[in-house]
N, C-alpha and C. Protein backbone atom coordinates (compact mmCIF):
# COMPACT_ATOMS: atom_id res chain seq x y z
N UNK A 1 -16.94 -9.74 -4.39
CA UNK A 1 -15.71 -9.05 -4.05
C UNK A 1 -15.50 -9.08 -2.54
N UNK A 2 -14.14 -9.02 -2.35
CA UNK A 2 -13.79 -9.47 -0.89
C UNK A 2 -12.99 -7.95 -0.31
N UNK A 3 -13.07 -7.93 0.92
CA UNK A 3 -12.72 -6.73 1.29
C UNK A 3 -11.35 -6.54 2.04
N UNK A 4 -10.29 -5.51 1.81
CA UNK A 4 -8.79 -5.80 1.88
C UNK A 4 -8.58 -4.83 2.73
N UNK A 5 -7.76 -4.94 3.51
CA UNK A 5 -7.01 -3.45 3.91
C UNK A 5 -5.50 -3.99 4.02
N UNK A 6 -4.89 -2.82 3.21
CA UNK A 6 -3.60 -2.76 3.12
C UNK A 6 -2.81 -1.70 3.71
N UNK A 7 -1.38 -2.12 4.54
CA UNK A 7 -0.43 -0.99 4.57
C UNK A 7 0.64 -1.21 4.00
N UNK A 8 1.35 0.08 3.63
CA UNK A 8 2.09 0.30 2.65
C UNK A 8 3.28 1.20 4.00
N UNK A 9 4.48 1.21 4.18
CA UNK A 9 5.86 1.78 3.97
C UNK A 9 6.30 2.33 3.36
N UNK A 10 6.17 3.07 2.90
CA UNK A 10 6.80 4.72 1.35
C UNK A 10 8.18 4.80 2.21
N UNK A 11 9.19 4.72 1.21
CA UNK A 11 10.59 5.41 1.71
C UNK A 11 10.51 6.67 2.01
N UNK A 12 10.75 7.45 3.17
CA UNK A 12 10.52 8.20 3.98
C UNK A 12 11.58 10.07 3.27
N UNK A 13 12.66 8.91 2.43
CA UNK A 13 13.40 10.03 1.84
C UNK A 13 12.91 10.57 0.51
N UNK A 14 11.71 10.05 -0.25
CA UNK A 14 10.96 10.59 -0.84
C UNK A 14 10.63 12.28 -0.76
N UNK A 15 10.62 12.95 -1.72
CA UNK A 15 9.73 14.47 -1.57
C UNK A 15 8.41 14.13 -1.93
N UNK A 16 7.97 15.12 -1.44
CA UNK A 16 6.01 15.03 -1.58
C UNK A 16 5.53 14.35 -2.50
N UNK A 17 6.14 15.14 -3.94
CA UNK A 17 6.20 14.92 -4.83
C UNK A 17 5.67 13.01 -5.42
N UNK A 18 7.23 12.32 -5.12
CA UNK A 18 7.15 11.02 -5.16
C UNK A 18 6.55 10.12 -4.46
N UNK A 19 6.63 10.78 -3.41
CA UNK A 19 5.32 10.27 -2.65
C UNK A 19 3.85 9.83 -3.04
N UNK A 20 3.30 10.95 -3.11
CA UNK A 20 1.99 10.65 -3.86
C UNK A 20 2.16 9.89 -5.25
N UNK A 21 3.18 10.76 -5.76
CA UNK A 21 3.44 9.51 -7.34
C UNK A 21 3.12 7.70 -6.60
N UNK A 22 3.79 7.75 -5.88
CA UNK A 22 4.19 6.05 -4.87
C UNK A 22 2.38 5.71 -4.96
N UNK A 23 1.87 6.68 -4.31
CA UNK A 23 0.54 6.38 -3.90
C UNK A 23 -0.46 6.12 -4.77
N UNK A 24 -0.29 7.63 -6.11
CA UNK A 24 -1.07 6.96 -6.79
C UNK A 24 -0.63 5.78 -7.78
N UNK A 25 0.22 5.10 -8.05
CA UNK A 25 0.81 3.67 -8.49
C UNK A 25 -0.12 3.04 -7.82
N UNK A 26 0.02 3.11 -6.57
CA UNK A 26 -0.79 1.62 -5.78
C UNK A 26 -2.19 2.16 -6.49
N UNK A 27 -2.61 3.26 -5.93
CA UNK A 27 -4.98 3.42 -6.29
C UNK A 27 -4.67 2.72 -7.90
N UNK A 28 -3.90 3.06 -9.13
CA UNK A 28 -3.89 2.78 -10.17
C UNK A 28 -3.96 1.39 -10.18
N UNK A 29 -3.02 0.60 -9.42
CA UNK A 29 -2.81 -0.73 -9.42
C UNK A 29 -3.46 -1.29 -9.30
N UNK A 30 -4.73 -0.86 -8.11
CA UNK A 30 -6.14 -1.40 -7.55
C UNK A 30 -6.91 -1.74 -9.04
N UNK A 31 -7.55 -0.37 -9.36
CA UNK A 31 -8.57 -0.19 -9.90
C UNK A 31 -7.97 -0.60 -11.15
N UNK A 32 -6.91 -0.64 -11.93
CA UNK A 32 -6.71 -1.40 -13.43
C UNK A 32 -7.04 -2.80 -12.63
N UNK A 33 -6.78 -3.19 -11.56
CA UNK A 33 -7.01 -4.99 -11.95
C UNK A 33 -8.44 -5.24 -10.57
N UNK A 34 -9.24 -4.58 -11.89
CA UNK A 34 -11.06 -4.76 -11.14
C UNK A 34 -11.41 -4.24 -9.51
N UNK A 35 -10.54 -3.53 -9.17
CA UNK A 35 -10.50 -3.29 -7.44
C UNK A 35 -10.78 -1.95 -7.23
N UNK A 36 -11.84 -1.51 -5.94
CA UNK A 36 -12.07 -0.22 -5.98
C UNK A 36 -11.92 -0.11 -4.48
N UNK A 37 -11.36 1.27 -4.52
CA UNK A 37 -10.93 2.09 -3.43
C UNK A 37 -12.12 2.76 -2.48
N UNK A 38 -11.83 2.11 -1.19
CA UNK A 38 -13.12 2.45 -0.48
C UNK A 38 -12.34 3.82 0.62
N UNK A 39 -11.36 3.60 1.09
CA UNK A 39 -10.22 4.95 1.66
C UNK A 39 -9.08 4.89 2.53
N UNK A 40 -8.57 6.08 2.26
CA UNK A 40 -7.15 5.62 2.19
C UNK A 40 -6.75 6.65 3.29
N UNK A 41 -6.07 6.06 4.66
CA UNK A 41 -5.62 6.84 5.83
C UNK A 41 -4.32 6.92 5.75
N UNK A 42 -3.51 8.49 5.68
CA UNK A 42 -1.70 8.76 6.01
C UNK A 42 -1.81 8.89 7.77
N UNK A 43 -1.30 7.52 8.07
CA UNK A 43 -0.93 7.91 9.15
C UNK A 43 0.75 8.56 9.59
N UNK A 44 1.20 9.31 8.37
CA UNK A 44 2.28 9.82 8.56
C UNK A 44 3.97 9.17 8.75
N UNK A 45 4.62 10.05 8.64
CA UNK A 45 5.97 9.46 9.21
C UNK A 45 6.15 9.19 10.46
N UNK A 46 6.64 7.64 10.68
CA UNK A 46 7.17 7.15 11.96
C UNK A 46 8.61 6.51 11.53
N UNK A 47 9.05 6.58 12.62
CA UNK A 47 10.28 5.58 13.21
C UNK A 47 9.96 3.88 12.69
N UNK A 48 10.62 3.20 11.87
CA UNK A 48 10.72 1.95 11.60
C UNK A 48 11.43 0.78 13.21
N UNK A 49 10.74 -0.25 13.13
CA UNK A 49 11.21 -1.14 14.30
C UNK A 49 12.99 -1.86 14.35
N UNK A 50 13.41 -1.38 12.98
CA UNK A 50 14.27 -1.97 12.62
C UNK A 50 14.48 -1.76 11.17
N UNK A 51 16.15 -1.63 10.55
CA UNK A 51 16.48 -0.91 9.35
C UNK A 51 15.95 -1.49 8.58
N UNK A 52 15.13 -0.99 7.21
CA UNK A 52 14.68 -1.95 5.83
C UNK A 52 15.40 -1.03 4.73
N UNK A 53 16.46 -1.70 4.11
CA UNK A 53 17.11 -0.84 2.45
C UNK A 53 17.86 -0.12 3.52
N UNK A 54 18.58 -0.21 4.29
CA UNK A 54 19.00 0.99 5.47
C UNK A 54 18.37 2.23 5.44
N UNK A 55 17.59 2.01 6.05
CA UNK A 55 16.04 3.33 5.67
C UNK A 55 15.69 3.06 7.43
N UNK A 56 16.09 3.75 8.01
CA UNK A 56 14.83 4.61 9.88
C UNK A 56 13.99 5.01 9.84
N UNK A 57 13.24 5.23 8.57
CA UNK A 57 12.03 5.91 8.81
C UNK A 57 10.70 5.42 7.35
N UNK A 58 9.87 5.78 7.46
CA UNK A 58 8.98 5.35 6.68
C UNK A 58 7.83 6.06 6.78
N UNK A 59 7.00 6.55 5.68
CA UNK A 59 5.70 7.18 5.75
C UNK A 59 4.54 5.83 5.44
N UNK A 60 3.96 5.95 6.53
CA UNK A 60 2.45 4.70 6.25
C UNK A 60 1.32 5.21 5.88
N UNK A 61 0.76 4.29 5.10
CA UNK A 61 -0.29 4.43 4.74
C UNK A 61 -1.18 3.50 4.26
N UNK A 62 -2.49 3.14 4.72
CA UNK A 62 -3.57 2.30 5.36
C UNK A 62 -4.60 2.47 3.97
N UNK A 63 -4.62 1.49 2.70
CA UNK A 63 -5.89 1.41 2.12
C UNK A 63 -6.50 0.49 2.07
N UNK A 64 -7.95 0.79 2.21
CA UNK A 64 -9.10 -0.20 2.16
C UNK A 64 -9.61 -0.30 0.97
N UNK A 65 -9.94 -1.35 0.52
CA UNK A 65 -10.45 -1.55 -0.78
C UNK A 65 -11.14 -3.20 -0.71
N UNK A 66 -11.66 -2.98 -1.86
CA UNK A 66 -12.84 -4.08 -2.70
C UNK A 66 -12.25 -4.52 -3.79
N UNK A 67 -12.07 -6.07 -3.90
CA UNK A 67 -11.52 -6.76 -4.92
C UNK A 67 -11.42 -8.43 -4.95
N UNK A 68 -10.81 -8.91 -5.85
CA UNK A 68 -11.10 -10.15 -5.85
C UNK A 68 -9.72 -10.62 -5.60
N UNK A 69 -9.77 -12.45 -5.34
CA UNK A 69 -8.08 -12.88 -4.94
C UNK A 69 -7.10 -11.97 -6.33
N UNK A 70 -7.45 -12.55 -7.20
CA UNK A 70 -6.58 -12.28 -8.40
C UNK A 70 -6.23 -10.98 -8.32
N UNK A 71 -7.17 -9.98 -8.13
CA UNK A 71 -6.14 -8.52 -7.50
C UNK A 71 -4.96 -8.52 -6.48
N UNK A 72 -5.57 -9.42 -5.93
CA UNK A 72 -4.29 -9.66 -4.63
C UNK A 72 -2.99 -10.29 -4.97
N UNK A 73 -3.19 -11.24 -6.11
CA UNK A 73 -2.02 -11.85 -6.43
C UNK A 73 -1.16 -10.53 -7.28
N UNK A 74 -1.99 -9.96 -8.57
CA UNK A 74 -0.92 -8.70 -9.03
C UNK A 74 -0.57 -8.21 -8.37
N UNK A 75 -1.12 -7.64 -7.09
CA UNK A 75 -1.00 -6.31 -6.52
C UNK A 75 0.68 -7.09 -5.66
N UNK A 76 0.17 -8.00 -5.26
CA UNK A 76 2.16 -8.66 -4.60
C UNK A 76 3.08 -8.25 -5.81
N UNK A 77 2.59 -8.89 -6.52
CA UNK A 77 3.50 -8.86 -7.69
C UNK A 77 3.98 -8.08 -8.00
N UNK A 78 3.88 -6.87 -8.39
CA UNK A 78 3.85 -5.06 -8.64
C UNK A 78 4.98 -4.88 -7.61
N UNK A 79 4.14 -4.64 -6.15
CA UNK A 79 4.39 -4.25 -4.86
C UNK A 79 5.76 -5.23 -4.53
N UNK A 80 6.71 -6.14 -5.06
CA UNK A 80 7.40 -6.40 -4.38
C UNK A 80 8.75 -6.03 -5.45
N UNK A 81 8.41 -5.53 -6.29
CA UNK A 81 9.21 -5.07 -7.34
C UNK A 81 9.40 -3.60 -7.27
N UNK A 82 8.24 -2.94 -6.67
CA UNK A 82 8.24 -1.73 -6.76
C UNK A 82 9.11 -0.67 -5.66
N UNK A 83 10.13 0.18 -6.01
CA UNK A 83 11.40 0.17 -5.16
C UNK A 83 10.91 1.71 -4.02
N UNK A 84 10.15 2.13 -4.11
CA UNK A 84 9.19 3.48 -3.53
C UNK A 84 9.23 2.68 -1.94
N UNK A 85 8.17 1.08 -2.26
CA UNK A 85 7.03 0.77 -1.10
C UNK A 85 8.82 0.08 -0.46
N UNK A 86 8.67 0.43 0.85
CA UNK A 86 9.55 -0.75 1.67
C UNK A 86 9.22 -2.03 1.99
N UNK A 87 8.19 -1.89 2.36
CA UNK A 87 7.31 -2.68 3.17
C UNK A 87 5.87 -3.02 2.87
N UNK A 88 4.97 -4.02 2.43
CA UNK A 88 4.06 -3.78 2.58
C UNK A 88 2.75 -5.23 2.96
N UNK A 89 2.05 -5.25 3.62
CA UNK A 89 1.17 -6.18 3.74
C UNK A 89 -0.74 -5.71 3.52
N UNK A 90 -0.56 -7.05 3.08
CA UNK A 90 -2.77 -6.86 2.65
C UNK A 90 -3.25 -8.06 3.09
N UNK A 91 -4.30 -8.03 3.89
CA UNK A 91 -5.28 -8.44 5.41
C UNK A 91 -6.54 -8.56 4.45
N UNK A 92 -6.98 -9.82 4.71
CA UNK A 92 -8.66 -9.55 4.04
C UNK A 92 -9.86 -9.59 5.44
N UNK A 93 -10.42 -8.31 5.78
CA UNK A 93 -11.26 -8.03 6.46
C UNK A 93 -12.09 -8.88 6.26
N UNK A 94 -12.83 -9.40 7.42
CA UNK A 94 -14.37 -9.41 7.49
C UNK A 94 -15.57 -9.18 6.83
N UNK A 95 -16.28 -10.14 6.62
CA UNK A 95 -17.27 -9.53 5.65
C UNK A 95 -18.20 -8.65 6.52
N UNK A 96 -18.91 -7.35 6.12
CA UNK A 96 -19.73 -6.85 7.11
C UNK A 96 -21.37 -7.34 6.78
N UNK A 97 -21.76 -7.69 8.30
CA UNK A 97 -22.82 -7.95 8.42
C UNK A 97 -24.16 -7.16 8.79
């Protein structure tokens, strides 16, 4: 297993509520397709660089996880359909030595 870190863009006009719903979709998404959650940082609402869905704002949030390519391919898949995430990209870390 290869090691990922992903951020995610949550539409910012979300309530708490849907929010976390948003969030837990993605941990669900992981772990149904063989991937486990190593942790997950809110670095909160910021200001976007530029409009996405005409949306200024966005809540981020940073998960690390363990998984194989083929998680990575669903997890696009899901994630670019899914109308919550604005934005999102996954980085495969370093293996640690």
């Amino acid at each position: 297993m290869r090691h990922y870190e992903m951020m995610a863009v949550i539409d910012a006009d979300l309530d708490s509520d849907s929010d976390e719903a948003a969030v837990k979709k993605i941990e669900s998404l992981i772990t149904k397709n063989h991937g486990k959650i190593e942790k997950i940082d809110q670095l909160g609402k910021r200001r976007l660089a530029y409009e996405i869905n005409h949306k200024r704002e966005g809540n981020y949030r940073v998960l690390y996880f363990n998984g194989d390519p083929s998680t990575i391919n669903e997890i696009d898949r899901v994630m670019d359909i899914t109308d919550e995430v604005l934005r999102f990209g996954i980085f495969r870390m370093p293996e640690k030595r």
